[in-house]
C-alpha atoms as a PDB file:
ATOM      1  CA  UNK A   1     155.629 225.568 -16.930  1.00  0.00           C
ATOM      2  CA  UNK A   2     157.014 227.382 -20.084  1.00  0.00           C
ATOM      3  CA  UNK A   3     153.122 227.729 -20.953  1.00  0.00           C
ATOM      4  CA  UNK A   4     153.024 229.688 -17.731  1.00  0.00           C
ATOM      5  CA  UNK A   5     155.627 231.982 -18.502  1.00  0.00           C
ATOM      6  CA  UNK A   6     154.243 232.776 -21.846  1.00  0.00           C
ATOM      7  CA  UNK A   7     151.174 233.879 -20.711  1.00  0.00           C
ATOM      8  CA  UNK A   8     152.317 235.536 -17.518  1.00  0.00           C
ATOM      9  CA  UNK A   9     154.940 238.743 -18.375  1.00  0.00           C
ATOM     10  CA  UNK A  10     155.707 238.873 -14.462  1.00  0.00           C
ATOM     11  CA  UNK A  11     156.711 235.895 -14.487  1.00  0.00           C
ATOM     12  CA  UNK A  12     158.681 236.050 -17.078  1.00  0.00           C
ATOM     13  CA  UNK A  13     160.290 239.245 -15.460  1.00  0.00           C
ATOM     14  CA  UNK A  14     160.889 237.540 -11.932  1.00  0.00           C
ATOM     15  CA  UNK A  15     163.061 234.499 -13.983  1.00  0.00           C
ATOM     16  CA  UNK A  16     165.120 236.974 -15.777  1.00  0.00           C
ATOM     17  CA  UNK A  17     166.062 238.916 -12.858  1.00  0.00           C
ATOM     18  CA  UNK A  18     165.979 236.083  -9.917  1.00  0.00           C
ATOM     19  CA  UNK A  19     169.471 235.206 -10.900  1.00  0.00           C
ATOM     20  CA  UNK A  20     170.951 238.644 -10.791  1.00  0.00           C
ATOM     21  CA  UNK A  21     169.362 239.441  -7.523  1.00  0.00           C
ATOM     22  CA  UNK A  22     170.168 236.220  -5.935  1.00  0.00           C
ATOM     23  CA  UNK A  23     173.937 237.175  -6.741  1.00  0.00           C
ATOM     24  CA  UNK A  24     173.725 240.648  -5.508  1.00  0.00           C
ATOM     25  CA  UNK A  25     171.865 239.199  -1.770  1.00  0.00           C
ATOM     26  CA  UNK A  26     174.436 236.106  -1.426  1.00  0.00           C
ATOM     27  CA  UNK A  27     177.525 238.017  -2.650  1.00  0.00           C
ATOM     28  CA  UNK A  28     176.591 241.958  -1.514  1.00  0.00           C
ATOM     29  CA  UNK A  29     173.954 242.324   0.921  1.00  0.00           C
ATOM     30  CA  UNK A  30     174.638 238.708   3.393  1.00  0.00           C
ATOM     31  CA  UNK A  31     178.152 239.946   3.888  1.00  0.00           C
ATOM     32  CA  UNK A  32     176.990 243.727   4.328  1.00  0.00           C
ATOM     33  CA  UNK A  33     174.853 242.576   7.035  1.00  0.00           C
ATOM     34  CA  UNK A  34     177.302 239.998   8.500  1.00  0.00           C
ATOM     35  CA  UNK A  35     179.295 243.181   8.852  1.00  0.00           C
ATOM     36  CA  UNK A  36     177.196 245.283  10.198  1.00  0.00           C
ATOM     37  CA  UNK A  37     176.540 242.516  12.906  1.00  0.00           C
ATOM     38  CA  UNK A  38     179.737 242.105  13.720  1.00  0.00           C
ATOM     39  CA  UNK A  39     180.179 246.436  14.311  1.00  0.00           C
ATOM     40  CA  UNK A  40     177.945 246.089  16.925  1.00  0.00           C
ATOM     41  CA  UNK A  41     179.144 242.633  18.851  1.00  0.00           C
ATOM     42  CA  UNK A  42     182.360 243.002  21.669  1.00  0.00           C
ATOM     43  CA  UNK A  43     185.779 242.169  20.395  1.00  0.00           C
ATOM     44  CA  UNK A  44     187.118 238.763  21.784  1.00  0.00           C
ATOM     45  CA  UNK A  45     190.231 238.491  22.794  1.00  0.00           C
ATOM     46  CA  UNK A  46     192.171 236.029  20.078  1.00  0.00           C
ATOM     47  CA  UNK A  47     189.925 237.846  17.080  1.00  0.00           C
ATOM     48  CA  UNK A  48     186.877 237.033  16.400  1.00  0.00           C
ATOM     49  CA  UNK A  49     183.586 238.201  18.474  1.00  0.00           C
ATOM     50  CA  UNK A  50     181.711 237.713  21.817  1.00  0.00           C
ATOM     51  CA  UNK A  51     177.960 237.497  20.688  1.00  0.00           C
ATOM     52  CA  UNK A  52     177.391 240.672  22.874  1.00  0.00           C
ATOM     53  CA  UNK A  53     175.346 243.789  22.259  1.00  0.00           C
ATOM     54  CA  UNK A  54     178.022 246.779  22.671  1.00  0.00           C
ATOM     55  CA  UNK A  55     178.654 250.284  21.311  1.00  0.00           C
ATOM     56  CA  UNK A  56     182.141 250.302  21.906  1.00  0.00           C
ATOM     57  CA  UNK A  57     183.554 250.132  18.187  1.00  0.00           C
ATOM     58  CA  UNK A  58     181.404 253.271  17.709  1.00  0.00           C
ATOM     59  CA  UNK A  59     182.588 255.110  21.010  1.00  0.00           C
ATOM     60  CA  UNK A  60     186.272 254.043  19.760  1.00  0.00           C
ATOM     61  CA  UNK A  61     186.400 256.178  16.715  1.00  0.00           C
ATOM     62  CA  UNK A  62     185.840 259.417  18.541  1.00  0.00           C
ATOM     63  CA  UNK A  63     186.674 258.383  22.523  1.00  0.00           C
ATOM     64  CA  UNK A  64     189.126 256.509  24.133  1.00  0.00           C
ATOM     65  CA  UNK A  65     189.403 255.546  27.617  1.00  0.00           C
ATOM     66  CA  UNK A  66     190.958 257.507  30.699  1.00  0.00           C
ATOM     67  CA  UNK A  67     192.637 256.153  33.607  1.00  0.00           C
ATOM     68  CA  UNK A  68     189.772 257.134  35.497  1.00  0.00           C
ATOM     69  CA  UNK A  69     187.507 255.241  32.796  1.00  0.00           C
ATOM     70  CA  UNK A  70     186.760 258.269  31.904  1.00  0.00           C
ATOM     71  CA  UNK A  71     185.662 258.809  27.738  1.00  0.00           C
ATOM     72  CA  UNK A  72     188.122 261.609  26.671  1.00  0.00           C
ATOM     73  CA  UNK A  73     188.051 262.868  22.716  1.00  0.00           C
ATOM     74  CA  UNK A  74     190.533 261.492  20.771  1.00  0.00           C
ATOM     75  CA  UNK A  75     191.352 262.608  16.701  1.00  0.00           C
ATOM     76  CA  UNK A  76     193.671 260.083  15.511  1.00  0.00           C
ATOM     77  CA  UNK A  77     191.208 258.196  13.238  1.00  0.00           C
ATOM     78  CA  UNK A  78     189.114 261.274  12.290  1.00  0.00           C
ATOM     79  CA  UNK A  79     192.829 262.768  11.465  1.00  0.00           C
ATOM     80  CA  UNK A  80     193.437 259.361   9.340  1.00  0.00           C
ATOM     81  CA  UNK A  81     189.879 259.687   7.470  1.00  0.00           C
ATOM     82  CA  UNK A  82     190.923 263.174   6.945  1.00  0.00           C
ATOM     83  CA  UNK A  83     194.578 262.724   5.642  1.00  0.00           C
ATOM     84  CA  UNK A  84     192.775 259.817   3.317  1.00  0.00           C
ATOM     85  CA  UNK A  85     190.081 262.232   2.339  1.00  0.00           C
ATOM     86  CA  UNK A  86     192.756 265.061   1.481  1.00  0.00           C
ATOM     87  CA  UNK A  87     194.887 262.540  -0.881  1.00  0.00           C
ATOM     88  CA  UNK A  88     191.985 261.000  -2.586  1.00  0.00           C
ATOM     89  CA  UNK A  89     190.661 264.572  -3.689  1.00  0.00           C
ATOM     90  CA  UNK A  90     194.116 265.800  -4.390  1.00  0.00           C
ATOM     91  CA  UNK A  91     194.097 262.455  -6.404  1.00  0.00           C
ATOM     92  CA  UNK A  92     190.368 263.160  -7.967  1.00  0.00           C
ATOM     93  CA  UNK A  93     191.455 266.817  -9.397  1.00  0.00           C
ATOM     94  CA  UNK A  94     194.677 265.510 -10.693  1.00  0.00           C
ATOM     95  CA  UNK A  95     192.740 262.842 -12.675  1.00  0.00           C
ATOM     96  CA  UNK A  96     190.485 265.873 -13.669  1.00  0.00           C
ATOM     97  CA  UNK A  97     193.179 267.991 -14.953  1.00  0.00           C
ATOM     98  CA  UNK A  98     194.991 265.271 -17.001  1.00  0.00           C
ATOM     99  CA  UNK A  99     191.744 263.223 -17.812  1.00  0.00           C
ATOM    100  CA  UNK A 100     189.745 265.710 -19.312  1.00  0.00           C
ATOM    101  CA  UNK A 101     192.194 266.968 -21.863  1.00  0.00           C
ATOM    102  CA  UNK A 102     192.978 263.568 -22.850  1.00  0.00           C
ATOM    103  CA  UNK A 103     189.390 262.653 -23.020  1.00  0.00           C
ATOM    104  CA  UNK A 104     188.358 265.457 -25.757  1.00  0.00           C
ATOM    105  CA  UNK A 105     191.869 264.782 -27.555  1.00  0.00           C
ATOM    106  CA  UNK A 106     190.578 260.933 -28.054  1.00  0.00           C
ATOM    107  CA  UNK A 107     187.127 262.407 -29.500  1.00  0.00           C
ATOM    108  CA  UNK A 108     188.424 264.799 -31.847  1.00  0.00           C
ATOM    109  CA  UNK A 109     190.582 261.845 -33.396  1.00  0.00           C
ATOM    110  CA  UNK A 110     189.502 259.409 -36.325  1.00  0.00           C
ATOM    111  CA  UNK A 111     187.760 255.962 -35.691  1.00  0.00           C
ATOM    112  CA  UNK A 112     190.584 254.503 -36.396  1.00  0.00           C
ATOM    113  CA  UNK A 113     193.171 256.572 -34.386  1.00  0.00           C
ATOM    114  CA  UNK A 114     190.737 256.745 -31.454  1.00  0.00           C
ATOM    115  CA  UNK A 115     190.332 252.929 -31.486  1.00  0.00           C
ATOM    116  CA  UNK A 116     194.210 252.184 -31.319  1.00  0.00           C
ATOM    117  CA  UNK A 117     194.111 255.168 -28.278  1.00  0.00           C
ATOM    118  CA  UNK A 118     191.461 253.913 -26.257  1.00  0.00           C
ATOM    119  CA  UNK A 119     193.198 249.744 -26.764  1.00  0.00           C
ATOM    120  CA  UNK A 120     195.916 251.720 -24.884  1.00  0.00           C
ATOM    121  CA  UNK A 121     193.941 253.783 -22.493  1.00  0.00           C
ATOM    122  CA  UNK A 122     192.898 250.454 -21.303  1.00  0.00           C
ATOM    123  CA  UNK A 123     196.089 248.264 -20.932  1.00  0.00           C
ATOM    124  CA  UNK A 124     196.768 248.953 -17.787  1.00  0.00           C
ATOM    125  CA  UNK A 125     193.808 246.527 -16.769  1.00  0.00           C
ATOM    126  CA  UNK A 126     195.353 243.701 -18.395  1.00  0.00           C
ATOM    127  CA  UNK A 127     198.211 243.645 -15.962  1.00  0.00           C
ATOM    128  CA  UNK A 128     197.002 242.745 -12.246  1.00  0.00           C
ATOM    129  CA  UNK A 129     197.335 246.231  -9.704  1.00  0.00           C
ATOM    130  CA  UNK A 130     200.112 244.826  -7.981  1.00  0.00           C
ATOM    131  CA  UNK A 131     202.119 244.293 -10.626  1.00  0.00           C
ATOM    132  CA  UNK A 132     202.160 247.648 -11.637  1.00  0.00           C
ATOM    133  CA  UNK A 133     202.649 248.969  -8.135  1.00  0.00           C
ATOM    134  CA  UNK A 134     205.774 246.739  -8.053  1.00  0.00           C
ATOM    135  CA  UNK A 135     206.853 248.358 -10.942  1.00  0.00           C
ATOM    136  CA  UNK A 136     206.668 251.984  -9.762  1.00  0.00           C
ATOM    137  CA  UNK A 137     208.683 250.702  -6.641  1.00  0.00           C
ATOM    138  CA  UNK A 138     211.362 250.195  -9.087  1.00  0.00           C
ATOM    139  CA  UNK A 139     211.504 253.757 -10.684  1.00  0.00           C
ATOM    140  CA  UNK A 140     211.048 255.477  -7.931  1.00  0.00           C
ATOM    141  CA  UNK A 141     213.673 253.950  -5.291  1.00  0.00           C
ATOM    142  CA  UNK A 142     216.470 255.598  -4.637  1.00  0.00           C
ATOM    143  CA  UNK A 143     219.081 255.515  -7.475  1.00  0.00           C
ATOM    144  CA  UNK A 144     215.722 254.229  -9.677  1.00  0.00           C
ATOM    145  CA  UNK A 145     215.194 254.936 -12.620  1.00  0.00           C
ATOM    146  CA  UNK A 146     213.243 258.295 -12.099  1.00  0.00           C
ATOM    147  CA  UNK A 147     216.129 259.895 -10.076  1.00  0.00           C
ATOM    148  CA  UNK A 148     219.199 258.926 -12.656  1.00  0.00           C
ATOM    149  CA  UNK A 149     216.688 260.840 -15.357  1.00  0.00           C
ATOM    150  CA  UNK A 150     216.540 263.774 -12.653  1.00  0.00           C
ATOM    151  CA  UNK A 151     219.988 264.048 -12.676  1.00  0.00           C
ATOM    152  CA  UNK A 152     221.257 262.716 -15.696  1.00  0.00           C
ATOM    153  CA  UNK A 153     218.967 265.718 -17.361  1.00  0.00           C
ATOM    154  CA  UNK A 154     220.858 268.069 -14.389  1.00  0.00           C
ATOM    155  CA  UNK A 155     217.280 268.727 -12.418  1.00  0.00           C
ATOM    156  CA  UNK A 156     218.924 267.465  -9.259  1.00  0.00           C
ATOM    157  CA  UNK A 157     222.014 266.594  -7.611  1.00  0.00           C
ATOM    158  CA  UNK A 158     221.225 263.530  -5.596  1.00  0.00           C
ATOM    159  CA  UNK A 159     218.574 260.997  -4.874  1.00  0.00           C
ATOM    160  CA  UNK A 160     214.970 262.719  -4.146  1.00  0.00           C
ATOM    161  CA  UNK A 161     214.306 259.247  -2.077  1.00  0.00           C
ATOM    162  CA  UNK A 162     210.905 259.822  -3.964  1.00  0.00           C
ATOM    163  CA  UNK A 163     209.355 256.296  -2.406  1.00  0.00           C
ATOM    164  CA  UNK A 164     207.237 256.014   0.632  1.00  0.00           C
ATOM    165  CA  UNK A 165     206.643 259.113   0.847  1.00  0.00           C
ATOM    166  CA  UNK A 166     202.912 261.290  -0.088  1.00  0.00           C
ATOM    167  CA  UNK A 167     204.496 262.253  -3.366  1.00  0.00           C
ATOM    168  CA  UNK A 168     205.155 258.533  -4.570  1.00  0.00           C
ATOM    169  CA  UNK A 169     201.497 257.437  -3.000  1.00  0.00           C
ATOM    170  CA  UNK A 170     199.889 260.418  -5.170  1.00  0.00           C
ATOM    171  CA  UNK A 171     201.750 258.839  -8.244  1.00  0.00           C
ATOM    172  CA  UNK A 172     200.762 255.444  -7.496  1.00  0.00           C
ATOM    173  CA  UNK A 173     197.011 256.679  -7.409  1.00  0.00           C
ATOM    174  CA  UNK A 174     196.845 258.880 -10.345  1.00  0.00           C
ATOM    175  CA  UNK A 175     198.570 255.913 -12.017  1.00  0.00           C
ATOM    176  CA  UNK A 176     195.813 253.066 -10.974  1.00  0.00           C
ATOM    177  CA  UNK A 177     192.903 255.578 -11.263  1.00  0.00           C
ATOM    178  CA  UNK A 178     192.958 257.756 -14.326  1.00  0.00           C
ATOM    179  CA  UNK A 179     191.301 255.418 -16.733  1.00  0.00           C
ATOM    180  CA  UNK A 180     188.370 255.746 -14.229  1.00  0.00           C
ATOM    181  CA  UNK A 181     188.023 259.048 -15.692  1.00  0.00           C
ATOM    182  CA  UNK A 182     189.517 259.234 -18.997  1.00  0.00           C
ATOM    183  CA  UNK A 183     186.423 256.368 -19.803  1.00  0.00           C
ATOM    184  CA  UNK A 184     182.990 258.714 -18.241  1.00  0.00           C
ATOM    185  CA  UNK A 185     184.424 262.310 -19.397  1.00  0.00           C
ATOM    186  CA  UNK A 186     185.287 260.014 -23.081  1.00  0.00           C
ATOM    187  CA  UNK A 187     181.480 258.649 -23.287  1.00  0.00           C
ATOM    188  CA  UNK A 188     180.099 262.209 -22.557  1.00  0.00           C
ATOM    189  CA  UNK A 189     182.516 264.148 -25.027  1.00  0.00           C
ATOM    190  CA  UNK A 190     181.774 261.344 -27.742  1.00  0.00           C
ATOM    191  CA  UNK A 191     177.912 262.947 -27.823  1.00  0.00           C
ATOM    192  CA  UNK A 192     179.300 265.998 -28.134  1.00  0.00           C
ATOM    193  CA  UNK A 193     177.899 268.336 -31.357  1.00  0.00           C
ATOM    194  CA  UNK A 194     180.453 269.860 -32.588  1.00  0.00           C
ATOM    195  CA  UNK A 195     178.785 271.870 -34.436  1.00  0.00           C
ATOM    196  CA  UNK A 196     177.629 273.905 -31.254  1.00  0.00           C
ATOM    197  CA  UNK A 197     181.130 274.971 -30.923  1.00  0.00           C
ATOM    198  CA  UNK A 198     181.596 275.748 -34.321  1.00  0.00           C
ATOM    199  CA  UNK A 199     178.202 278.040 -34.134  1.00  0.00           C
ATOM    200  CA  UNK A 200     180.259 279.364 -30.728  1.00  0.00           C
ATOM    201  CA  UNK A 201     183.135 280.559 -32.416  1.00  0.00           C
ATOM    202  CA  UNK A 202     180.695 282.144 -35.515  1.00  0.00           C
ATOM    203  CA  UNK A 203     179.136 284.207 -32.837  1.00  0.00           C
ATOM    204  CA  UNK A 204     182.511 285.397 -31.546  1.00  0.00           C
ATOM    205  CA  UNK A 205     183.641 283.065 -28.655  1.00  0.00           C
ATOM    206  CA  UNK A 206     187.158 282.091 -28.523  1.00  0.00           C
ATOM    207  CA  UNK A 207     188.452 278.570 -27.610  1.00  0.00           C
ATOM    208  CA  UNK A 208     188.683 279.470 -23.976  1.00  0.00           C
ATOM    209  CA  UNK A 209     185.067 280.539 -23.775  1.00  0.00           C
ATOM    210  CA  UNK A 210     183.333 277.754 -26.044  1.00  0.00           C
ATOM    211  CA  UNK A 211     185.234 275.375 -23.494  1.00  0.00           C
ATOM    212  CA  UNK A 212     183.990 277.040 -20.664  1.00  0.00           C
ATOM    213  CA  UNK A 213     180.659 277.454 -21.812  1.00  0.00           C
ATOM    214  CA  UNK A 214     179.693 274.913 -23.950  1.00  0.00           C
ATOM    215  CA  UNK A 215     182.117 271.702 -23.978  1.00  0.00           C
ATOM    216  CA  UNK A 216     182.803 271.318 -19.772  1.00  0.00           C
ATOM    217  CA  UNK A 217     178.926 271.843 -18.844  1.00  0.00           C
ATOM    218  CA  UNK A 218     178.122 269.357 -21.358  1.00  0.00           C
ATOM    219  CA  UNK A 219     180.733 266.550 -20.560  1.00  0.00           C
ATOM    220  CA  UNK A 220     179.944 267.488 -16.474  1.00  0.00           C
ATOM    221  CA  UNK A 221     178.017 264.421 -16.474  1.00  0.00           C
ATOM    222  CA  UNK A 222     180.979 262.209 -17.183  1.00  0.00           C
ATOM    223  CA  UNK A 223     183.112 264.614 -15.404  1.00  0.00           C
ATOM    224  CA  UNK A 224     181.171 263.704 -11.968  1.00  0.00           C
ATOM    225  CA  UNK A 225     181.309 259.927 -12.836  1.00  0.00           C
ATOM    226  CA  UNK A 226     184.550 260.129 -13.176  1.00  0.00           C
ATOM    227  CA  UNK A 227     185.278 261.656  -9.883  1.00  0.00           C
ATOM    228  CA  UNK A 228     182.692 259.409  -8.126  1.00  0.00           C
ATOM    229  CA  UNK A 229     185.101 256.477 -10.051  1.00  0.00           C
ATOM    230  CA  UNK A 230     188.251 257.603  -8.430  1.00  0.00           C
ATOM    231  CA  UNK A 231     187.414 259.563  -5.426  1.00  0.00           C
ATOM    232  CA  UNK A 232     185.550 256.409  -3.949  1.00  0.00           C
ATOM    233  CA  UNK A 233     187.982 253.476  -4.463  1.00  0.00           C
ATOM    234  CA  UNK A 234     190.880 255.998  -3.374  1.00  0.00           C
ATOM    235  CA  UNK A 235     188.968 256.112  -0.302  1.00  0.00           C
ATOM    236  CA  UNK A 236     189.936 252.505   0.838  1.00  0.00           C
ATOM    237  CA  UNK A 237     192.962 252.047  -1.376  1.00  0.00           C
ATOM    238  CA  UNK A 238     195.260 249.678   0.732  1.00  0.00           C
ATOM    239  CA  UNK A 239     197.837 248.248  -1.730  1.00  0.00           C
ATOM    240  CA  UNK A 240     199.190 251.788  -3.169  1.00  0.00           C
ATOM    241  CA  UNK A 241     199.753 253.298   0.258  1.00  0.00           C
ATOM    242  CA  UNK A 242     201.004 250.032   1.706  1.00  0.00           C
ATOM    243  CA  UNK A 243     203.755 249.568  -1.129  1.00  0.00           C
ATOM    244  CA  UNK A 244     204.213 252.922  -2.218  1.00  0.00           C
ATOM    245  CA  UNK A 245     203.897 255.137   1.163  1.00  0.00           C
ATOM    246  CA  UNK A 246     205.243 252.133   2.994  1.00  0.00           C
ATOM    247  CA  UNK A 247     202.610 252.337   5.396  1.00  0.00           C
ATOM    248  CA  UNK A 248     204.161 255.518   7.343  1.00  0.00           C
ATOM    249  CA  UNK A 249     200.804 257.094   7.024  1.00  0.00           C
ATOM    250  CA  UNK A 250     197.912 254.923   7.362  1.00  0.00           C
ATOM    251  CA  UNK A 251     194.575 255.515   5.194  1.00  0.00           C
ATOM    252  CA  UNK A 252     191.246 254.199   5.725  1.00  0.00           C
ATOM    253  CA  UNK A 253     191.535 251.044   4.331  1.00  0.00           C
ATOM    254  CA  UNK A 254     195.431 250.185   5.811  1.00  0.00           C
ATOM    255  CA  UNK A 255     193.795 251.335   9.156  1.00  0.00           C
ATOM    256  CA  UNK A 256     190.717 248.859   8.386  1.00  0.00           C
ATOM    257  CA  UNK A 257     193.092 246.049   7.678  1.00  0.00           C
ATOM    258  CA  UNK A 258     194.905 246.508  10.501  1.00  0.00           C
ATOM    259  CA  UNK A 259     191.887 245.756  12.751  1.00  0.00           C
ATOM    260  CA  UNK A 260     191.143 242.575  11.000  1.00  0.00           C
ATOM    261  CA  UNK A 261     194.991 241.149  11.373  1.00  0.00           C
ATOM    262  CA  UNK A 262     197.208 242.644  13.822  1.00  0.00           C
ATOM    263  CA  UNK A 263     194.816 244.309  15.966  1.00  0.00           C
ATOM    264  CA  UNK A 264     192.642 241.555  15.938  1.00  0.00           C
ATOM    265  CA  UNK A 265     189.527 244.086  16.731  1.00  0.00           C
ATOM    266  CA  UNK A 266     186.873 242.817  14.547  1.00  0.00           C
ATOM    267  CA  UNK A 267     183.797 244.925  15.421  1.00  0.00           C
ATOM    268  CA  UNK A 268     186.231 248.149  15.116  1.00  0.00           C
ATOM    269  CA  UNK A 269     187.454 247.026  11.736  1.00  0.00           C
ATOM    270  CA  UNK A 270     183.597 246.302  10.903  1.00  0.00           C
ATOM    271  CA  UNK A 271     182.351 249.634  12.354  1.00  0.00           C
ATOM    272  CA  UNK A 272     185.276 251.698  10.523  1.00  0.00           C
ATOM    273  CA  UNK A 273     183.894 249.907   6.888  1.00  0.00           C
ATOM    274  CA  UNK A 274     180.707 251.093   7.550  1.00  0.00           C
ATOM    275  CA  UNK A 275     181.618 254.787   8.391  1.00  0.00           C
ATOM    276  CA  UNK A 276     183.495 254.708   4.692  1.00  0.00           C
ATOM    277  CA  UNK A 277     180.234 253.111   3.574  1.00  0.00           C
ATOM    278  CA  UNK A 278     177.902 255.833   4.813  1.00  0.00           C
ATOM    279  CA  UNK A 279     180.202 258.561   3.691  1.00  0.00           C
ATOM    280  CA  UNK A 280     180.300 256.719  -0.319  1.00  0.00           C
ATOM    281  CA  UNK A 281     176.671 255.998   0.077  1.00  0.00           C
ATOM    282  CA  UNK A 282     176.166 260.284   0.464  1.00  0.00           C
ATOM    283  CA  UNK A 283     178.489 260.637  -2.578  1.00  0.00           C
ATOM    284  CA  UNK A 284     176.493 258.826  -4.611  1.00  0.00           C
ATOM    285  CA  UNK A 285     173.132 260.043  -3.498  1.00  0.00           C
ATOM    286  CA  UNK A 286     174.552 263.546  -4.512  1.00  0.00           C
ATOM    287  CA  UNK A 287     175.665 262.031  -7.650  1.00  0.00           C
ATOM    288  CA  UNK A 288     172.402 260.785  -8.428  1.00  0.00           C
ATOM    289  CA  UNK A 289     170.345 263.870  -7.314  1.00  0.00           C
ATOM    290  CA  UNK A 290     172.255 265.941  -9.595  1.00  0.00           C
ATOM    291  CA  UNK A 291     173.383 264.200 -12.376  1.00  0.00           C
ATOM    292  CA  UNK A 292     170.313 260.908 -12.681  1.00  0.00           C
ATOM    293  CA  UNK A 293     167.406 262.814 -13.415  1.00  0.00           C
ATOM    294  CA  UNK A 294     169.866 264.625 -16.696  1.00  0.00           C
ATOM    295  CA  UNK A 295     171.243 261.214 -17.205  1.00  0.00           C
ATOM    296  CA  UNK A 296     167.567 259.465 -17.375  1.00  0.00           C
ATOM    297  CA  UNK A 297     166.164 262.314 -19.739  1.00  0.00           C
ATOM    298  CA  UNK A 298     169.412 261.809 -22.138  1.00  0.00           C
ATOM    299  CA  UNK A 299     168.806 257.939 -22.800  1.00  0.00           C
ATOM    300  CA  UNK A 300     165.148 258.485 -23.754  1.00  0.00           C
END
């Protein structure tokens, strides 16, 4: 047998790779298909399914029923996938705008100094999501820590009552997802030349116009990671919005949980996944259109 894989490269290939793609089809693709079953099957009454061929979960999203049985249009859950997609892009160009200048501050730094900045770029992963959600619960209650700054400093009079509310779910997601960013636009900015900039401001450009022209097309690649990295989990973010909005207004992935507990609607919590599925799976088609043809020529 190991004669046989000496002689036979293929074979060789198909052993190193069998494991990985044995992984990705027990661990990915089984339960993607168990779910796509299921978005297609009638809801039983106690959760679960009735192994029956049905549409409804599909009809659900965009109809509802009349008294007449009639299908009427209803825009609650495109208004939910909506409000979702709204706070994940406000979200997205928040970590843009605070990312980015971060990012090219780390590069311009010394090995040293950039190594101690990225060890703290990254802490927040040592400390489990929840944890740190709980922890923003605590400065923003009311009479928390953020509103006896507010007014100790005289910016305010009384409590904002900054939690469960938009504002406090837009912290709690710029919070979790900004080293999603930070990391891509980092790795692009790192290959930077800076001697192209320097050669910019020889020929007359000023800061604003080397940045504009030189260092943001050149870091877009990692600039478009980074907003496929954020925008995409923000999408079905269900801890933030449950601890830090309170679950007043329901996103995509609250809404999907809801179907699999307390609505006990299966197929609709199935057939909601895959509608966030097909919209990520256009995202990153974009993504690779434009950026994975620049992105393959750069590694050769």
């Amino acid at each position: 047998m190991i004669d046989y894989f000496r002689r036979t490269p293929a074979a060789r290939r198909t052993a190193l790779v069998s494991p990985a793609v044995g992984a990705i089809l027990l661990f990915m693709v089984l339960p993607l298909g168990l779910m796509l079953i299921y978005s297609f099957l009638q809801r039983a009454t106690y959760g679960g399914v009735i192994w029956t061929l049905s549409f409804q979960s599909y009809i659900q999203f965009l109809f509802e029923h009349d008294l007449d049985d009639s299908l009427i249009f209803n825009s609650a859950y495109l208004q939910i996938y909506a409000r979702s997609f709204i706070l994940a892009g406000i979200t997205t160009v928040l970590c843009v705008i605070i990312g980015f200048p971060t990012a090219l501050y780390l590069v311009q730094q010394s090995e040293k100094r950039r190594n101690i900045l990225m060890f703290l770029v990254t802490i927040p992963f040592w400390t489990n999501l929840l944890v740190r959600t709980y922890a923003w619960i605590l400065l923003l209650r009311r009479e928390g820590l953020v509103d006896y700054g507010l007014q100790a400093a005289g910016i305010t009079d009384a409590p904002l009552g900054l939690l469960y509310t938009d504002v406090a779910n837009l912290i709690g997601l710029v919070y979790s997802f900004l080293p999603f960013m930070v990391l891509p636009i980092y790795s692009s900015l790192e290959k930077l030349d800076f001697r192209l900039v320097e050669a910019a401001y020889d020929l007359g450009a000023n800061r604003i116009t080397a940045l504009r022209r030189i260092v943001i097309p050149l870091a877009m690649p990692g600039i478009a990671a980074g907003c496929i990295l954020v925008l995409v989990p923000c999408l079905g973010a269900y801890v933030t919005p449950e601890l830090l909005g309170g679950g007043k207004a329901l996103m995509i992935g609250n809404l999907i949980q809801q179907q699999f507990g307390a609505s006990q609607n299966w197929p609709f919590g199935a057939a909601l996944s895959f509608a966030l599925l097909a919209i990520v799976l256009v995202a990153l088609i974009a993504y690779s259109l434009r950026f994975g043809r620049g992105a393959l020529t750069e590694g050769r």
